[in-house]
PDB file of N, CA and C in Angstrom:
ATOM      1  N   UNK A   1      19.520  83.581  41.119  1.00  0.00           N
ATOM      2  CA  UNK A   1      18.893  82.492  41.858  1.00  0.00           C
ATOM      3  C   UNK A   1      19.803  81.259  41.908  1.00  0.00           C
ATOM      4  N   UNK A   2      19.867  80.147  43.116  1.00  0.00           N
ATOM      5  CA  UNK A   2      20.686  79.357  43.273  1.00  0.00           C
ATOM      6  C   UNK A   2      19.780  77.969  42.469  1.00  0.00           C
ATOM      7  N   UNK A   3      20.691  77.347  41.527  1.00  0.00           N
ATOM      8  CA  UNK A   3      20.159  76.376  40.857  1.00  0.00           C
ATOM      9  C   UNK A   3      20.281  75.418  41.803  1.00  0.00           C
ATOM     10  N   UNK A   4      19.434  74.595  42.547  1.00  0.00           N
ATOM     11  CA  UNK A   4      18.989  74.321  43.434  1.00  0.00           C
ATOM     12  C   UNK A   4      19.019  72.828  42.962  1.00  0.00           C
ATOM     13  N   UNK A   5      18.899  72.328  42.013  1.00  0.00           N
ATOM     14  CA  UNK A   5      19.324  71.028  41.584  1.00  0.00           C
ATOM     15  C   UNK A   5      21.154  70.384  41.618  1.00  0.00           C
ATOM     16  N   UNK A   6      21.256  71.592  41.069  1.00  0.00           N
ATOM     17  CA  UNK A   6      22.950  71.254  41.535  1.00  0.00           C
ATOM     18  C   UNK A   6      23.662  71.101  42.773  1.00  0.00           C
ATOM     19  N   UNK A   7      22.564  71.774  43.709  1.00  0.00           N
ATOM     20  CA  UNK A   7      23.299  71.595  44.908  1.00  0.00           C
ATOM     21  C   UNK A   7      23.087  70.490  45.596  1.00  0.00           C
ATOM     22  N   UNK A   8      22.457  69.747  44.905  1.00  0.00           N
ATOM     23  CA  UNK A   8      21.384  68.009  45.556  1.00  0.00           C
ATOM     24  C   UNK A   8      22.739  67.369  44.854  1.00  0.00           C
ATOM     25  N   UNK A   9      22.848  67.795  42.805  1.00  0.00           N
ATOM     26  CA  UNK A   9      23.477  66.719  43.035  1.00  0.00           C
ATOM     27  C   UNK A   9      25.371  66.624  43.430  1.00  0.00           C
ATOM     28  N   UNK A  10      26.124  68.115  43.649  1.00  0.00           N
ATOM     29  CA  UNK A  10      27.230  68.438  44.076  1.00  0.00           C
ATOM     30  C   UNK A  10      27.151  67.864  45.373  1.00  0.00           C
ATOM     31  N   UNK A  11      26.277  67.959  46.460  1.00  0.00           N
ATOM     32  CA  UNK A  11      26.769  67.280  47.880  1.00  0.00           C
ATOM     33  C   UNK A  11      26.580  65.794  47.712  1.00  0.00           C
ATOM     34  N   UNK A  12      25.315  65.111  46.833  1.00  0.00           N
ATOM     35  CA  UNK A  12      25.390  63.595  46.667  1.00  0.00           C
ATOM     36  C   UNK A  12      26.431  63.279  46.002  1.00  0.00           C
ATOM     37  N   UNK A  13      27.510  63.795  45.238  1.00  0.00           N
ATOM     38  CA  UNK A  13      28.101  62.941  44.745  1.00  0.00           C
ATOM     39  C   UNK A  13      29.949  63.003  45.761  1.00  0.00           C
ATOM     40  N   UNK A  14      29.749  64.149  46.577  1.00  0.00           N
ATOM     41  CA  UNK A  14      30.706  64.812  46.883  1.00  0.00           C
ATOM     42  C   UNK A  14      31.783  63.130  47.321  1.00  0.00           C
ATOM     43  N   UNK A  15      31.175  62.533  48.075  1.00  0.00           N
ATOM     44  CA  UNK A  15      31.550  61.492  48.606  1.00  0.00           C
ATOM     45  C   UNK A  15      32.143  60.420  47.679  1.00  0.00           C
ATOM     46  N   UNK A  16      31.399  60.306  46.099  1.00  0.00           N
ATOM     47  CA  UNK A  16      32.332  59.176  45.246  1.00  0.00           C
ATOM     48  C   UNK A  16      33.356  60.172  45.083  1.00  0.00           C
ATOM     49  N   UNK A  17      33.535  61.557  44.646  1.00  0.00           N
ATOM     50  CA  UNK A  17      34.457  61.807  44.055  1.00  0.00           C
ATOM     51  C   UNK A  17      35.973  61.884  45.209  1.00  0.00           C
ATOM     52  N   UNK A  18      35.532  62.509  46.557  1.00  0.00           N
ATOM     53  CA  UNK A  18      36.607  62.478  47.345  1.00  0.00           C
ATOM     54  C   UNK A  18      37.273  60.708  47.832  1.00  0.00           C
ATOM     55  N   UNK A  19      36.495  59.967  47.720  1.00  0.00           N
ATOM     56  CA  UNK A  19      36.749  58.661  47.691  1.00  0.00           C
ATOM     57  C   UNK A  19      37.530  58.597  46.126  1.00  0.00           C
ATOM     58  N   UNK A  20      37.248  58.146  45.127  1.00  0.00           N
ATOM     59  CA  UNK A  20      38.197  58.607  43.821  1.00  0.00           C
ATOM     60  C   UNK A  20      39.234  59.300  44.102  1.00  0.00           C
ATOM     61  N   UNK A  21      39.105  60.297  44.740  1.00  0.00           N
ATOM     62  CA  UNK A  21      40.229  61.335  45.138  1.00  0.00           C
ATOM     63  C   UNK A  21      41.620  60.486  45.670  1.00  0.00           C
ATOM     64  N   UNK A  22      41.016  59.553  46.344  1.00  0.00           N
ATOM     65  CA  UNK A  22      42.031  58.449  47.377  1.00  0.00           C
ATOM     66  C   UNK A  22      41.738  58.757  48.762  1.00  0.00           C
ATOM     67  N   UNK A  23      40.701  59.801  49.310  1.00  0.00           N
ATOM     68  CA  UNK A  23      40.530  60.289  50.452  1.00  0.00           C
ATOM     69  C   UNK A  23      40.307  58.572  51.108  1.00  0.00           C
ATOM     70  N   UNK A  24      40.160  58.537  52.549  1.00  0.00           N
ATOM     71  CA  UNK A  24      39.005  57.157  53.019  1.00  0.00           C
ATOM     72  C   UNK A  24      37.854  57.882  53.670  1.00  0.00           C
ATOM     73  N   UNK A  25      37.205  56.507  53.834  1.00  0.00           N
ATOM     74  CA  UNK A  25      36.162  56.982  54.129  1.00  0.00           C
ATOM     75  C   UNK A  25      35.944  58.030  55.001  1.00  0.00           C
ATOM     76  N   UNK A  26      36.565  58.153  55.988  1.00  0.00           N
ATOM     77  CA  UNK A  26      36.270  59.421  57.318  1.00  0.00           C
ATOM     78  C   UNK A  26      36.575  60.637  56.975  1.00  0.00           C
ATOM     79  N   UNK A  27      37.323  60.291  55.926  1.00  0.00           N
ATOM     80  CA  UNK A  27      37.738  62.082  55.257  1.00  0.00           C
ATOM     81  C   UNK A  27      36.539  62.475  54.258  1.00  0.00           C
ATOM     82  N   UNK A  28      36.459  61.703  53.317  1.00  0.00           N
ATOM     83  CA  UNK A  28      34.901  61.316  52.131  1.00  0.00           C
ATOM     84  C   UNK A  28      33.739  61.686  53.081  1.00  0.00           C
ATOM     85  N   UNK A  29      33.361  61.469  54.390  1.00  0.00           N
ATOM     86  CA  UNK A  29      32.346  61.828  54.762  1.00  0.00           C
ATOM     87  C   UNK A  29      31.877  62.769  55.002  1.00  0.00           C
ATOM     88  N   UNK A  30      33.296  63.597  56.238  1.00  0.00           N
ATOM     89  CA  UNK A  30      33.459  64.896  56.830  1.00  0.00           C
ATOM     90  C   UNK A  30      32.928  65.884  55.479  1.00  0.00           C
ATOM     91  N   UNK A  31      33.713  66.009  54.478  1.00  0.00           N
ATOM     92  CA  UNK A  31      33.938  66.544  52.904  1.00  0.00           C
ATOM     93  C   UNK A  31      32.172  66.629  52.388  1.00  0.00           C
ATOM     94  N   UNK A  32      31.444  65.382  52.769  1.00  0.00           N
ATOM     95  CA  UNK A  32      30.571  65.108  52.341  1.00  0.00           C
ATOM     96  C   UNK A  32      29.134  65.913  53.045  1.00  0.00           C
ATOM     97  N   UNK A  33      29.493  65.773  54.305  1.00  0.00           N
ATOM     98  CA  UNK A  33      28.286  66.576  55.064  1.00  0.00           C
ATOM     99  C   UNK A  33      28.544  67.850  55.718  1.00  0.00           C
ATOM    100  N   UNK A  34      29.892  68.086  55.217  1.00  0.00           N
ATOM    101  CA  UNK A  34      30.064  69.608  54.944  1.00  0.00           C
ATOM    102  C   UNK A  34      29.657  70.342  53.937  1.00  0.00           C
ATOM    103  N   UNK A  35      29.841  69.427  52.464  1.00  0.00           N
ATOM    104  CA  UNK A  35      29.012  70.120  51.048  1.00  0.00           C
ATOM    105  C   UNK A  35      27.445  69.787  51.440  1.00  0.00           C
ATOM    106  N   UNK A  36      26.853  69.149  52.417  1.00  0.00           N
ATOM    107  CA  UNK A  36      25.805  69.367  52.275  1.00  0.00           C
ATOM    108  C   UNK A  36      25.366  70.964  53.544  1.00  0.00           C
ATOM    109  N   UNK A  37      26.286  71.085  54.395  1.00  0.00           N
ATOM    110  CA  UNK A  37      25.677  72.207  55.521  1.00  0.00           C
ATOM    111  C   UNK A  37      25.530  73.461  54.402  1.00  0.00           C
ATOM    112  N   UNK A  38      27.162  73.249  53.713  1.00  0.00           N
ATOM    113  CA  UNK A  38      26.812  74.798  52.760  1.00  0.00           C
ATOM    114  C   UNK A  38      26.161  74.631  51.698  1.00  0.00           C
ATOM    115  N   UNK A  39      25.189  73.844  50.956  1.00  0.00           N
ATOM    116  CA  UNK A  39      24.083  73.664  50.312  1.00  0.00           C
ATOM    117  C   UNK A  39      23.127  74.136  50.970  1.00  0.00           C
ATOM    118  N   UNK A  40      22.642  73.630  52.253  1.00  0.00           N
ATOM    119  CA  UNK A  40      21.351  74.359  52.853  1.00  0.00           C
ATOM    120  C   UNK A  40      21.769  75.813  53.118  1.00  0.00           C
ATOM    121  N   UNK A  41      22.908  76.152  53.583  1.00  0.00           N
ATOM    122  CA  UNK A  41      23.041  77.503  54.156  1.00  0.00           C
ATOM    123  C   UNK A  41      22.627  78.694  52.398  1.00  0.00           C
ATOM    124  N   UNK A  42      23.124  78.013  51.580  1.00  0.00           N
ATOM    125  CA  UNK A  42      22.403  78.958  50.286  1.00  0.00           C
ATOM    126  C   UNK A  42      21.233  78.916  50.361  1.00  0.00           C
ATOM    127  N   UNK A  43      20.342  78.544  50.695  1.00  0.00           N
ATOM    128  CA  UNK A  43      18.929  78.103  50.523  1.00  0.00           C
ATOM    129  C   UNK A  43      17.946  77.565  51.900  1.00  0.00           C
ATOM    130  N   UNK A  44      18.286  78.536  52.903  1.00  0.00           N
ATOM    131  CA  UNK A  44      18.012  78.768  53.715  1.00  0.00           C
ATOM    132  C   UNK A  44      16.116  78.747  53.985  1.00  0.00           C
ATOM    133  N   UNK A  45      15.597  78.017  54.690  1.00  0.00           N
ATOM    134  CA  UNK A  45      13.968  77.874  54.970  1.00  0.00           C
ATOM    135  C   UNK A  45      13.382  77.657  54.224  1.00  0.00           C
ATOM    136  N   UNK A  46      14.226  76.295  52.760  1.00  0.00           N
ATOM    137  CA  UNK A  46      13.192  76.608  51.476  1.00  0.00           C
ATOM    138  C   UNK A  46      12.917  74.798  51.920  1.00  0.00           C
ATOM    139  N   UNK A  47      12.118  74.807  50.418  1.00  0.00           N
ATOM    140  CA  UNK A  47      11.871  73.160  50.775  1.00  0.00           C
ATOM    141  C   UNK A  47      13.158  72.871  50.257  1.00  0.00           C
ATOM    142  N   UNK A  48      13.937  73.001  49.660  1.00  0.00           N
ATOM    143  CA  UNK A  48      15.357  72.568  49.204  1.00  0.00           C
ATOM    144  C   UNK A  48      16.318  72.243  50.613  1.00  0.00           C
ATOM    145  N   UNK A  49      15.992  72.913  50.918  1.00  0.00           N
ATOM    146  CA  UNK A  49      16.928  73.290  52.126  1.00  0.00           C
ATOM    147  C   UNK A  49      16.362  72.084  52.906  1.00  0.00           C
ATOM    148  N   UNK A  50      15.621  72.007  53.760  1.00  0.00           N
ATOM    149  CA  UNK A  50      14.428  70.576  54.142  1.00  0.00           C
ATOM    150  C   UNK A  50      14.821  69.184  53.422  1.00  0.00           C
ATOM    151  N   UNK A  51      14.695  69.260  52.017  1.00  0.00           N
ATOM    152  CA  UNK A  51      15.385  67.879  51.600  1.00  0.00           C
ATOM    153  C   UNK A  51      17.078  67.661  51.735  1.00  0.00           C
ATOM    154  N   UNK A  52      17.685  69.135  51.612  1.00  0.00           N
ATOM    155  CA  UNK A  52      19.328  68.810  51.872  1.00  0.00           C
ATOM    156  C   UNK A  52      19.030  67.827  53.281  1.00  0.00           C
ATOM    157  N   UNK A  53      18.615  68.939  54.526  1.00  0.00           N
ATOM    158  CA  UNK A  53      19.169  68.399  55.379  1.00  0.00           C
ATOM    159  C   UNK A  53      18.745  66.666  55.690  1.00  0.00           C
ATOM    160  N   UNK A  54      17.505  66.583  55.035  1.00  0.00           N
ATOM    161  CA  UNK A  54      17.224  65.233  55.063  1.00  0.00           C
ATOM    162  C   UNK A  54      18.058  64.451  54.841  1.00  0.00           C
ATOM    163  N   UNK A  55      18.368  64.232  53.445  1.00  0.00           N
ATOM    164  CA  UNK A  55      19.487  63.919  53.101  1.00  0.00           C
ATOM    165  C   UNK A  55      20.712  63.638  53.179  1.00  0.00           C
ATOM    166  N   UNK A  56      21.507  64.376  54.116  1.00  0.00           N
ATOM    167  CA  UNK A  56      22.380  64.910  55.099  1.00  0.00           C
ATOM    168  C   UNK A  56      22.372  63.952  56.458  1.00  0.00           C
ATOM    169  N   UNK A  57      21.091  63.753  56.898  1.00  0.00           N
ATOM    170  CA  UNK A  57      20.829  63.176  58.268  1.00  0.00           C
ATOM    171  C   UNK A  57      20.685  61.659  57.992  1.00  0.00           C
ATOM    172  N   UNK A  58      20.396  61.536  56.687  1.00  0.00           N
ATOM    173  CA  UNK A  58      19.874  60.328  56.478  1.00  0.00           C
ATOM    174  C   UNK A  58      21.312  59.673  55.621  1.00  0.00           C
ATOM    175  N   UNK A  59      22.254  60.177  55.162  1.00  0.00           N
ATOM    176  CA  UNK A  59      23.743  59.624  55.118  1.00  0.00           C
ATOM    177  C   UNK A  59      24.364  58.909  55.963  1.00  0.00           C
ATOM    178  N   UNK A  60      24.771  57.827  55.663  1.00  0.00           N
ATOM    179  CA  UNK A  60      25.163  56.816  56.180  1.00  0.00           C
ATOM    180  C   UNK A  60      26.752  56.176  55.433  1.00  0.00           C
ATOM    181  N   UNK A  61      27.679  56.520  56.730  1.00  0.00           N
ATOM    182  CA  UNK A  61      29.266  55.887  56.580  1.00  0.00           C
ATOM    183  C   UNK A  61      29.812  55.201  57.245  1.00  0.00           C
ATOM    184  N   UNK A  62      30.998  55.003  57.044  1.00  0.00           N
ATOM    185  CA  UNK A  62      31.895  54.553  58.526  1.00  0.00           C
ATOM    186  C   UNK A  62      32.421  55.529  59.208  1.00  0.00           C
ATOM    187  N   UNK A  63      31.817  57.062  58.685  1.00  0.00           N
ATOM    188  CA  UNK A  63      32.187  57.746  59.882  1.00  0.00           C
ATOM    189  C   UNK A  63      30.835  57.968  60.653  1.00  0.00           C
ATOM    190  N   UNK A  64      30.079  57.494  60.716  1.00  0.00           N
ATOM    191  CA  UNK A  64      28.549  57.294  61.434  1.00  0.00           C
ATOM    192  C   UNK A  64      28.882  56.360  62.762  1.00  0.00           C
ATOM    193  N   UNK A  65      29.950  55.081  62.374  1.00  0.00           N
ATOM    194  CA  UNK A  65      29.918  54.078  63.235  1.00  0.00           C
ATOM    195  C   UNK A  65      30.580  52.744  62.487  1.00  0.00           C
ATOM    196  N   UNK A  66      31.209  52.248  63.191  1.00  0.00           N
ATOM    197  CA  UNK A  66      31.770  50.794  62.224  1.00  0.00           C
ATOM    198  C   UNK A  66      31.055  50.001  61.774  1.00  0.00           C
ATOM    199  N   UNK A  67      29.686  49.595  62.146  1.00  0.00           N
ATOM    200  CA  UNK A  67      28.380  48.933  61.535  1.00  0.00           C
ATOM    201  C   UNK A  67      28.408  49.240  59.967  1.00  0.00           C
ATOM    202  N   UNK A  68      28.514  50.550  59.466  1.00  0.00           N
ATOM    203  CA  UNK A  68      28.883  51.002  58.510  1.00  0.00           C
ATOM    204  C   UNK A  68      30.009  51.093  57.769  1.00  0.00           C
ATOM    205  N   UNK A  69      30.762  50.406  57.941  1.00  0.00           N
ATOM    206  CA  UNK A  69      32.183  50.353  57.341  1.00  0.00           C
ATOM    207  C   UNK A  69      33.611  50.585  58.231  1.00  0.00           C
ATOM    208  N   UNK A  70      34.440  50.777  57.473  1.00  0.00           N
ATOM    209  CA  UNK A  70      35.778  50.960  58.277  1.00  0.00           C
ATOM    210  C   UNK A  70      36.382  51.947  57.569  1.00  0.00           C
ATOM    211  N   UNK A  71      36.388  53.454  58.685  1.00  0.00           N
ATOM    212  CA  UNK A  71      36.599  54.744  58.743  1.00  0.00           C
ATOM    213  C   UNK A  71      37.966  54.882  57.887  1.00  0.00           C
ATOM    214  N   UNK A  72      38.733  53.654  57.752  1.00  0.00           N
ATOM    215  CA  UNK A  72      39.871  53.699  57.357  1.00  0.00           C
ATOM    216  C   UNK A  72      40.128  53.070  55.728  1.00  0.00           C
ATOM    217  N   UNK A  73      39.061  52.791  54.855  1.00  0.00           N
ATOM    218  CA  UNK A  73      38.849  51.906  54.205  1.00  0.00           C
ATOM    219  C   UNK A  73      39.201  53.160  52.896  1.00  0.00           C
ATOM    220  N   UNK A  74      40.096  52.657  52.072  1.00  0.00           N
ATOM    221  CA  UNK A  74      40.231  53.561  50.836  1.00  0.00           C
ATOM    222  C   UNK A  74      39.525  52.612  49.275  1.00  0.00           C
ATOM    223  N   UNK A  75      39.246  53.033  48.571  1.00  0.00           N
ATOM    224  CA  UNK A  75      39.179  52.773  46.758  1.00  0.00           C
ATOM    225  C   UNK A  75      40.516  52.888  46.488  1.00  0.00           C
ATOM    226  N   UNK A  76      40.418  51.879  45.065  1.00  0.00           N
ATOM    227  CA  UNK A  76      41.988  52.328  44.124  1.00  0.00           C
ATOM    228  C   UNK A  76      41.489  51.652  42.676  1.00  0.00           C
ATOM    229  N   UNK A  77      42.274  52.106  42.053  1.00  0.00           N
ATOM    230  CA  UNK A  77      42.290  52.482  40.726  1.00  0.00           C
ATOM    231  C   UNK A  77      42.097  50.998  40.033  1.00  0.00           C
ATOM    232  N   UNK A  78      41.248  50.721  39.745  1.00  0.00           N
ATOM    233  CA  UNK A  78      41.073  49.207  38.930  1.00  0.00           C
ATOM    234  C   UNK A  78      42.556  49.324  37.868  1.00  0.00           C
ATOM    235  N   UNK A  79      43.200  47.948  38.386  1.00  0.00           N
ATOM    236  CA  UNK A  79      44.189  47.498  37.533  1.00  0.00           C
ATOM    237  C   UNK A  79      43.849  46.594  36.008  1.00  0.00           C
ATOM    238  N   UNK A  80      43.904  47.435  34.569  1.00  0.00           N
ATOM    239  CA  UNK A  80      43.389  46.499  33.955  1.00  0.00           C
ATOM    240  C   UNK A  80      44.541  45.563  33.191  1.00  0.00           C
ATOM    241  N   UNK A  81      44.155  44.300  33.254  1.00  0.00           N
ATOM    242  CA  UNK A  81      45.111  43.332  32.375  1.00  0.00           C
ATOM    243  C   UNK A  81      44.432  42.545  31.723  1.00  0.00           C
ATOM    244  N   UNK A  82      45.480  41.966  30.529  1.00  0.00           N
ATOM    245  CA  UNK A  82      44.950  41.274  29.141  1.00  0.00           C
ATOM    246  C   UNK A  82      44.289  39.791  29.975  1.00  0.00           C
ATOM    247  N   UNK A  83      43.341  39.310  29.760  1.00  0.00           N
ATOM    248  CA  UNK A  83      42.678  37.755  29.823  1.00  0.00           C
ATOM    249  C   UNK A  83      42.979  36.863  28.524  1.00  0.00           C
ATOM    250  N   UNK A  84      44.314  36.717  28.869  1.00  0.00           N
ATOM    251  CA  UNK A  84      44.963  35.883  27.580  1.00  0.00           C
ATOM    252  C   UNK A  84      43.783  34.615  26.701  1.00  0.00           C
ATOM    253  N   UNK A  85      42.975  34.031  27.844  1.00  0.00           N
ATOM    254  CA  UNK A  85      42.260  32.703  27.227  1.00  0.00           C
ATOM    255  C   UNK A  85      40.860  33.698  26.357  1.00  0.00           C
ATOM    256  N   UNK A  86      40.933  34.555  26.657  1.00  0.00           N
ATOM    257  CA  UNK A  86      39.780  35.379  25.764  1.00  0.00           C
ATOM    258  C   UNK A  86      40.589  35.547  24.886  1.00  0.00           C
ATOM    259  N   UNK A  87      41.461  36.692  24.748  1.00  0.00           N
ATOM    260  CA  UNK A  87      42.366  36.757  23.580  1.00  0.00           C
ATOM    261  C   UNK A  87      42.869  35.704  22.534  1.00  0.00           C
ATOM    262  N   UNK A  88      43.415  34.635  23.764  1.00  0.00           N
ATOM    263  CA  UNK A  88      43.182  33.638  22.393  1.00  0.00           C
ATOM    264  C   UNK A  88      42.533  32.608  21.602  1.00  0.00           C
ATOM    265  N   UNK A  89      41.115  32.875  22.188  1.00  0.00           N
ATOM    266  CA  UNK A  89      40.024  32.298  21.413  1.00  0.00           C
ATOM    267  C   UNK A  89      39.494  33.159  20.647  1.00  0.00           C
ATOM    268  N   UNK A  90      40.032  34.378  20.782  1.00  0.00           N
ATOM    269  CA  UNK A  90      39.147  35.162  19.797  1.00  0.00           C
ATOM    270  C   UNK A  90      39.674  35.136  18.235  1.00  0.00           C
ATOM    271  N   UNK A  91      41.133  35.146  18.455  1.00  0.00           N
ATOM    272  CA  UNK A  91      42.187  35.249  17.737  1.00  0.00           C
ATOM    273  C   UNK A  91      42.311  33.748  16.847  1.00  0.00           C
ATOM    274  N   UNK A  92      41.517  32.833  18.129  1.00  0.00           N
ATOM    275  CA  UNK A  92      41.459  31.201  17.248  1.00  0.00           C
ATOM    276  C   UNK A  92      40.076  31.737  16.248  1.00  0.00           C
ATOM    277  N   UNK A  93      39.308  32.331  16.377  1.00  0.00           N
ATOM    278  CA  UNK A  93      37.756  32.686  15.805  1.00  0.00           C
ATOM    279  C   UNK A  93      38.542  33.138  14.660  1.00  0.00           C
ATOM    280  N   UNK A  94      39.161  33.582  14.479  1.00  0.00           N
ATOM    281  CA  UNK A  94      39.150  34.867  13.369  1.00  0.00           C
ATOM    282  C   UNK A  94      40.552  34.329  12.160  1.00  0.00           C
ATOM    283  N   UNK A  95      40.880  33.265  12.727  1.00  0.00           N
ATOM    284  CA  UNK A  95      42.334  32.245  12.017  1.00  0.00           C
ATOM    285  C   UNK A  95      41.734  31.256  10.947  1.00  0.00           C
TER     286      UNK A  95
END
């Protein structure tokens, strides 16, 4: 039997991870409501299948329309650096 929860949450997340990936958005989407067609196609006339496609229809990107973003828009990797005036008040705390 198809665990039928996983496939809700493998196509919902499909989109952060190909975005993470470095994809942009128009690629993240395509990726995205493709893992959802072959989610319903396992689970064909069920109510599962009924909420995929809901789900699916009811997704919203910038590959929907630019109202929604810009098709071209990527994520990147948070740069982390030291906040010296924290560091050195903490460092004054502890002197």
């Amino acid at each position: 039997p198809v665990n039928e929860r996983n496939l809700f949450w493998r196509s919902d997340s499909t989109y952060d991870i190909a975005m993470a990936q470095r994809k942009n958005a128009g690629q993240a989407a395509q990726l995205t409501i493709a893992a959802f067609n072959a989610a319903i196609a396992q689970v064909p006339g069920t109510a599962a299948a009924t909420w995929l496609t809901w789900d699916r229809n009811w997704f919203r990107s910038a590959h929907h329309g630019a109202e929604y973003g810009d098709v071209n828009a990527r994520i990147f990797p948070f740069l982390v650096a030291p906040f010296m005036e924290a560091e050195e008040a903490v460092a004054s705390l502890s002197a």
